[in-house]
N, C-alpha and C. Protein backbone atom coordinates (compact mmCIF):
# COMPACT_ATOMS: atom_id res chain seq x y z
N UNK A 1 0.84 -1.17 0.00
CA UNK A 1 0.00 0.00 0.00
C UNK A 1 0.88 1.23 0.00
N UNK A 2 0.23 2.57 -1.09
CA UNK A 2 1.47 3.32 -0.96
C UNK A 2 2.16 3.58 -1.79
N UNK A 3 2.76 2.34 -2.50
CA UNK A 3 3.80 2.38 -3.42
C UNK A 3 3.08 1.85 -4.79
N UNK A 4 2.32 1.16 -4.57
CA UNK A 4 1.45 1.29 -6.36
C UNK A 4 0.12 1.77 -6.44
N UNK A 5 -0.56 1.72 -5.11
CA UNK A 5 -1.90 2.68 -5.41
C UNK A 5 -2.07 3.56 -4.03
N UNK A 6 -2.28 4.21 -4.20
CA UNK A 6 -2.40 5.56 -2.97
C UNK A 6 -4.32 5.08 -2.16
N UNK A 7 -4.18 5.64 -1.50
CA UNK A 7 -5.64 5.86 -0.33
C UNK A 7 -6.53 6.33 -1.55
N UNK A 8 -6.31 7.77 -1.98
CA UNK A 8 -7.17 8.41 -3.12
C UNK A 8 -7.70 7.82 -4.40
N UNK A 9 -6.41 6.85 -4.67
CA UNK A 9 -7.08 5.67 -5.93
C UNK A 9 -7.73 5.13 -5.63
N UNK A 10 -7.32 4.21 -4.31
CA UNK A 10 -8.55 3.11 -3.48
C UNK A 10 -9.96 3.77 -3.85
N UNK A 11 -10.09 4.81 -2.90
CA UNK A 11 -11.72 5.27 -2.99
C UNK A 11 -12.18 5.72 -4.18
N UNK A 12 -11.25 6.28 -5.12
CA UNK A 12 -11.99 6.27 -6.25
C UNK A 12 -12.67 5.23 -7.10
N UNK A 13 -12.48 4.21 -6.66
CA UNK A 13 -13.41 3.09 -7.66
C UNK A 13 -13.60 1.98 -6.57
N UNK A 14 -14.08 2.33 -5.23
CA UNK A 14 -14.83 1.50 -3.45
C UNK A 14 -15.06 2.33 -3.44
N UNK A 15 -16.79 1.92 -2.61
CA UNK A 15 -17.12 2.99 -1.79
C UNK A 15 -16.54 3.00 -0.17
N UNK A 16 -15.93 2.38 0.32
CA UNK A 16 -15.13 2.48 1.54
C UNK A 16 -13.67 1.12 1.02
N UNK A 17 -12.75 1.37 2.28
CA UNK A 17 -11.35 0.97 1.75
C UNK A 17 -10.93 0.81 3.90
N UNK A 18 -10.86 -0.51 3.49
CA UNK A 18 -10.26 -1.04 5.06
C UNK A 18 -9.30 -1.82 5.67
N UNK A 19 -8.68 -0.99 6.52
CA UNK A 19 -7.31 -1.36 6.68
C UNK A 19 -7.13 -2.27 7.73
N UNK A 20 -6.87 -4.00 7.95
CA UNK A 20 -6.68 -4.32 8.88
C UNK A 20 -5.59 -5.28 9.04
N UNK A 21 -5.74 -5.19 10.10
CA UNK A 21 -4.34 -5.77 10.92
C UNK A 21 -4.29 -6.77 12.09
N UNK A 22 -3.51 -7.93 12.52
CA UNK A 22 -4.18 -8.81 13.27
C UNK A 22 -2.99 -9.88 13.68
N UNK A 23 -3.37 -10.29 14.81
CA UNK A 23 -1.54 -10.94 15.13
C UNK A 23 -1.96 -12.89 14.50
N UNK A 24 -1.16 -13.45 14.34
CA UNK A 24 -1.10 -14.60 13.64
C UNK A 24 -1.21 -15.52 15.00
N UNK A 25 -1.22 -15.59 16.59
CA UNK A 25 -1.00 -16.07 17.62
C UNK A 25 -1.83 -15.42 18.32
N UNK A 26 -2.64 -16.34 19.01
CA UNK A 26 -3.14 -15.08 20.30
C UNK A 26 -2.42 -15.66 21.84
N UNK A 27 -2.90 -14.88 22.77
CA UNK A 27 -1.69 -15.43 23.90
C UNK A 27 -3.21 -14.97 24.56
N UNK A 28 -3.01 -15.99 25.77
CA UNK A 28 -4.26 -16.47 26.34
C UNK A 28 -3.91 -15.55 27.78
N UNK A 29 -5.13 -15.19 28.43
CA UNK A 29 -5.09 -14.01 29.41
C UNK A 29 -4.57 -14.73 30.41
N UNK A 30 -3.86 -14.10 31.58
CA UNK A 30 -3.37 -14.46 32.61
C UNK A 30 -4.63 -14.57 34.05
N UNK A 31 -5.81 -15.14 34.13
CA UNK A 31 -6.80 -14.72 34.85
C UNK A 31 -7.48 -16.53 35.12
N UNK A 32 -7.88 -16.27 36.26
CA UNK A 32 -9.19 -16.97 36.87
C UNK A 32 -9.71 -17.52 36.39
N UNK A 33 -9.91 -19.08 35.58
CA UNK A 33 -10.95 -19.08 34.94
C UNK A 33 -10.78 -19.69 33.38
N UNK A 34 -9.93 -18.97 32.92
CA UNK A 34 -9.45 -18.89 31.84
C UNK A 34 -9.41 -20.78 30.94
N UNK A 35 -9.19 -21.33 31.87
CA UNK A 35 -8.79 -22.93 31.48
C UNK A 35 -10.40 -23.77 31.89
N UNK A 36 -11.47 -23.05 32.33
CA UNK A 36 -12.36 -23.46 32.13
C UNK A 36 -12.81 -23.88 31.02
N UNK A 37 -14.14 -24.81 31.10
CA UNK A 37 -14.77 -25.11 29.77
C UNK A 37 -15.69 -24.27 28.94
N UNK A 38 -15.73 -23.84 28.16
CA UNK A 38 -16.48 -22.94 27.23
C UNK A 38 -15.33 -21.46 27.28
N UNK A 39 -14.10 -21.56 27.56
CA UNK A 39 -13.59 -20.41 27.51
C UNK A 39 -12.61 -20.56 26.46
N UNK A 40 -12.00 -19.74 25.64
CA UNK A 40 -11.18 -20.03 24.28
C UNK A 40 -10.89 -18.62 23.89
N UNK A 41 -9.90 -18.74 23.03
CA UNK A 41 -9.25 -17.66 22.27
C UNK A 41 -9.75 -17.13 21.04
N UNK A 42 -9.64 -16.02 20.86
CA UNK A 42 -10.63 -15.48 19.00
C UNK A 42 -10.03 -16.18 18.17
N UNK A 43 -8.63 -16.58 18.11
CA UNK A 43 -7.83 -17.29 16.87
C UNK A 43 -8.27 -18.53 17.26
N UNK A 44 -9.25 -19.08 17.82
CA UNK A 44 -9.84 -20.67 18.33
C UNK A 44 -11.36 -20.93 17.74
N UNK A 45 -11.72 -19.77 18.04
CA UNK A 45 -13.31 -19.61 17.44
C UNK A 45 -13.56 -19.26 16.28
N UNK A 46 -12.69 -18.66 15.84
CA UNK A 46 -12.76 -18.18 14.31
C UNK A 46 -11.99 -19.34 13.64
N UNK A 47 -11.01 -20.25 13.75
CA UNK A 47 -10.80 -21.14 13.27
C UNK A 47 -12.20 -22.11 13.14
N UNK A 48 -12.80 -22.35 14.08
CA UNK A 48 -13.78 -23.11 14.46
C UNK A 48 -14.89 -23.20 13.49
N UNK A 49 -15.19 -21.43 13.41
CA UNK A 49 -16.47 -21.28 12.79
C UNK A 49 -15.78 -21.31 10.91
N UNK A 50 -14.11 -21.46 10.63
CA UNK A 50 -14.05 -21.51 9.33
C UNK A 50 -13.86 -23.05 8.98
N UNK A 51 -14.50 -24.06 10.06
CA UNK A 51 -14.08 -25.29 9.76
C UNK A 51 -12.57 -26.17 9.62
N UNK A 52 -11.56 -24.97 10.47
CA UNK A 52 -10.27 -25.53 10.28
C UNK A 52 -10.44 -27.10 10.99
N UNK A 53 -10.03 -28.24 10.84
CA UNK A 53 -9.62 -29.36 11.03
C UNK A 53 -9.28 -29.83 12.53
N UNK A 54 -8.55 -28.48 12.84
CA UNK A 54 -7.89 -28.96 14.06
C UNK A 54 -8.59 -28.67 15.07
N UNK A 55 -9.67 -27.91 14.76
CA UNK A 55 -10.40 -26.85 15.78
C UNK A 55 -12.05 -27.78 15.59
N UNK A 56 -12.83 -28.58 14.84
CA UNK A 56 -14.17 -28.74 14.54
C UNK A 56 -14.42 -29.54 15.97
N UNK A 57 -13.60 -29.75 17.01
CA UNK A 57 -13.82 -30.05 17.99
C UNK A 57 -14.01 -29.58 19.13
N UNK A 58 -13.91 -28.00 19.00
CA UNK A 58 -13.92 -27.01 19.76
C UNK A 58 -15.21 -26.93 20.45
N UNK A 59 -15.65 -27.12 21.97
CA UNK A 59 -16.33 -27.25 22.75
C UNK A 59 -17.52 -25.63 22.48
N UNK A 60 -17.73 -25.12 21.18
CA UNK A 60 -18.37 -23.72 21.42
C UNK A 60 -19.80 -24.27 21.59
N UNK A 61 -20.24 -23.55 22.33
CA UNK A 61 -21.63 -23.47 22.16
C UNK A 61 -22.59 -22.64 22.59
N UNK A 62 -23.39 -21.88 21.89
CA UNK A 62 -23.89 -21.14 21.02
C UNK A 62 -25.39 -21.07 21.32
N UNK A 63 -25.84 -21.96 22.30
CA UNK A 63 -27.05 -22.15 22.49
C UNK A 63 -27.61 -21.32 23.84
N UNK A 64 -27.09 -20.40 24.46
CA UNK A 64 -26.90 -19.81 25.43
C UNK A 64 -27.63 -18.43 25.46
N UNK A 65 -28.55 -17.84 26.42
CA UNK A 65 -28.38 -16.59 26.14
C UNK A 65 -27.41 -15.88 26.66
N UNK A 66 -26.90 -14.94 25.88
CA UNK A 66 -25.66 -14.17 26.03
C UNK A 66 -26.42 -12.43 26.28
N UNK A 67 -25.42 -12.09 27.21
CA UNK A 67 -25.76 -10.66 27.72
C UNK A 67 -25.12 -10.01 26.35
N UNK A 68 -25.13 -8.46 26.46
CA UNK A 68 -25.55 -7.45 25.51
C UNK A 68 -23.69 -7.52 25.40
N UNK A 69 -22.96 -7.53 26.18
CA UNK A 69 -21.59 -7.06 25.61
C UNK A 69 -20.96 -8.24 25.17
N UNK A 70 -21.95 -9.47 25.86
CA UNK A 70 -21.29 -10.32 24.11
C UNK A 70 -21.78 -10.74 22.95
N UNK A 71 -23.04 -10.59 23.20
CA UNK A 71 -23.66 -10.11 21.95
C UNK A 71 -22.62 -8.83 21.11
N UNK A 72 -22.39 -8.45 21.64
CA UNK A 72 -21.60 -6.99 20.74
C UNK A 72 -20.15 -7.36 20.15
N UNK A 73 -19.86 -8.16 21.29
CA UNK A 73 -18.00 -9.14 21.16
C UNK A 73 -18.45 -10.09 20.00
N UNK A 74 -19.35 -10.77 19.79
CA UNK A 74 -20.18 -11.78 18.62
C UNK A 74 -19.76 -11.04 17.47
N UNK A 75 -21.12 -9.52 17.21
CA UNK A 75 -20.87 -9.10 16.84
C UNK A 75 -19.62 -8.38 15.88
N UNK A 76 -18.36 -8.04 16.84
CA UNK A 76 -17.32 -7.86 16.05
C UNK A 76 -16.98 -8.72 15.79
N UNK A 77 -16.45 -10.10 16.68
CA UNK A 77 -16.20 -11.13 15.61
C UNK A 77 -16.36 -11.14 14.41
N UNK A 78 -17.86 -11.64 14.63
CA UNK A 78 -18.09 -12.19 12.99
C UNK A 78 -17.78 -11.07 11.60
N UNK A 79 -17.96 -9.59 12.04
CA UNK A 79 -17.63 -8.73 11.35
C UNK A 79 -16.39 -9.04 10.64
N UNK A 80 -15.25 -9.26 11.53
CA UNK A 80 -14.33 -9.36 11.13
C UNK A 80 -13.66 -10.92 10.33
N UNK A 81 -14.55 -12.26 10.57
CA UNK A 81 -14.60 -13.50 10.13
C UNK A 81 -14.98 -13.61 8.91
N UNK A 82 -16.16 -12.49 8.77
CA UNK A 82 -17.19 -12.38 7.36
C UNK A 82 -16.05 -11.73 6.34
C-alpha cells in the first residue's frame, strides 16, 4: 500500500477501503478461569467457525443466552470472520 496505489485511488473506484491488521498467535489471558470449559481464544473460534480441522472439535456453544456485551463481542467477531 502506498507504493502502487495511494488511499485516493482506493476510494476512487470503493465505496469504503479497510485497513486491517491482526496478530497470527493469540496469547491467552493471565486470569481466573481462563482454562475453564467454554472459555477459548478469537484465533480458536474463528478457526472453528471456518471449519479448520484442528479446531471442529472445539467445545463452542452457542445455544446460550448471552448478555448485551457479548452479543456486541459476537458481533465484532463475525464482522471481522465475514
Amino acid at each position: 500500500m502506498g507504493s502502487d496505489l495511494t488511499h485516493d485511488e482506493l476510494l476512487a473506484h470503493h465505496h469504503a477501503v479497510l485497513y486491517a491488521v491482526g496478530a497470527p498467535n493469540d496469547r491467552r489471558l493471565d486470569i481466573d478461569g481462563m482454562g475453564l470449559p467454554g472459555t477459548g481464544t478469537a484465533t480458536e473460534v474463528v478457526a472453528w467457525i471456518n471449519g479448520h480441522p484442528e479446531y471442529t472439535d472445539l467445545p463452542v456453544d452457542l445455544g446460550h443466552q448471552r448478555s448485551s456485551s457479548s452479543a456486541t463481542a459476537t458481533s465484532r467477531l463475525t464482522s471481522h470472520v465475514s
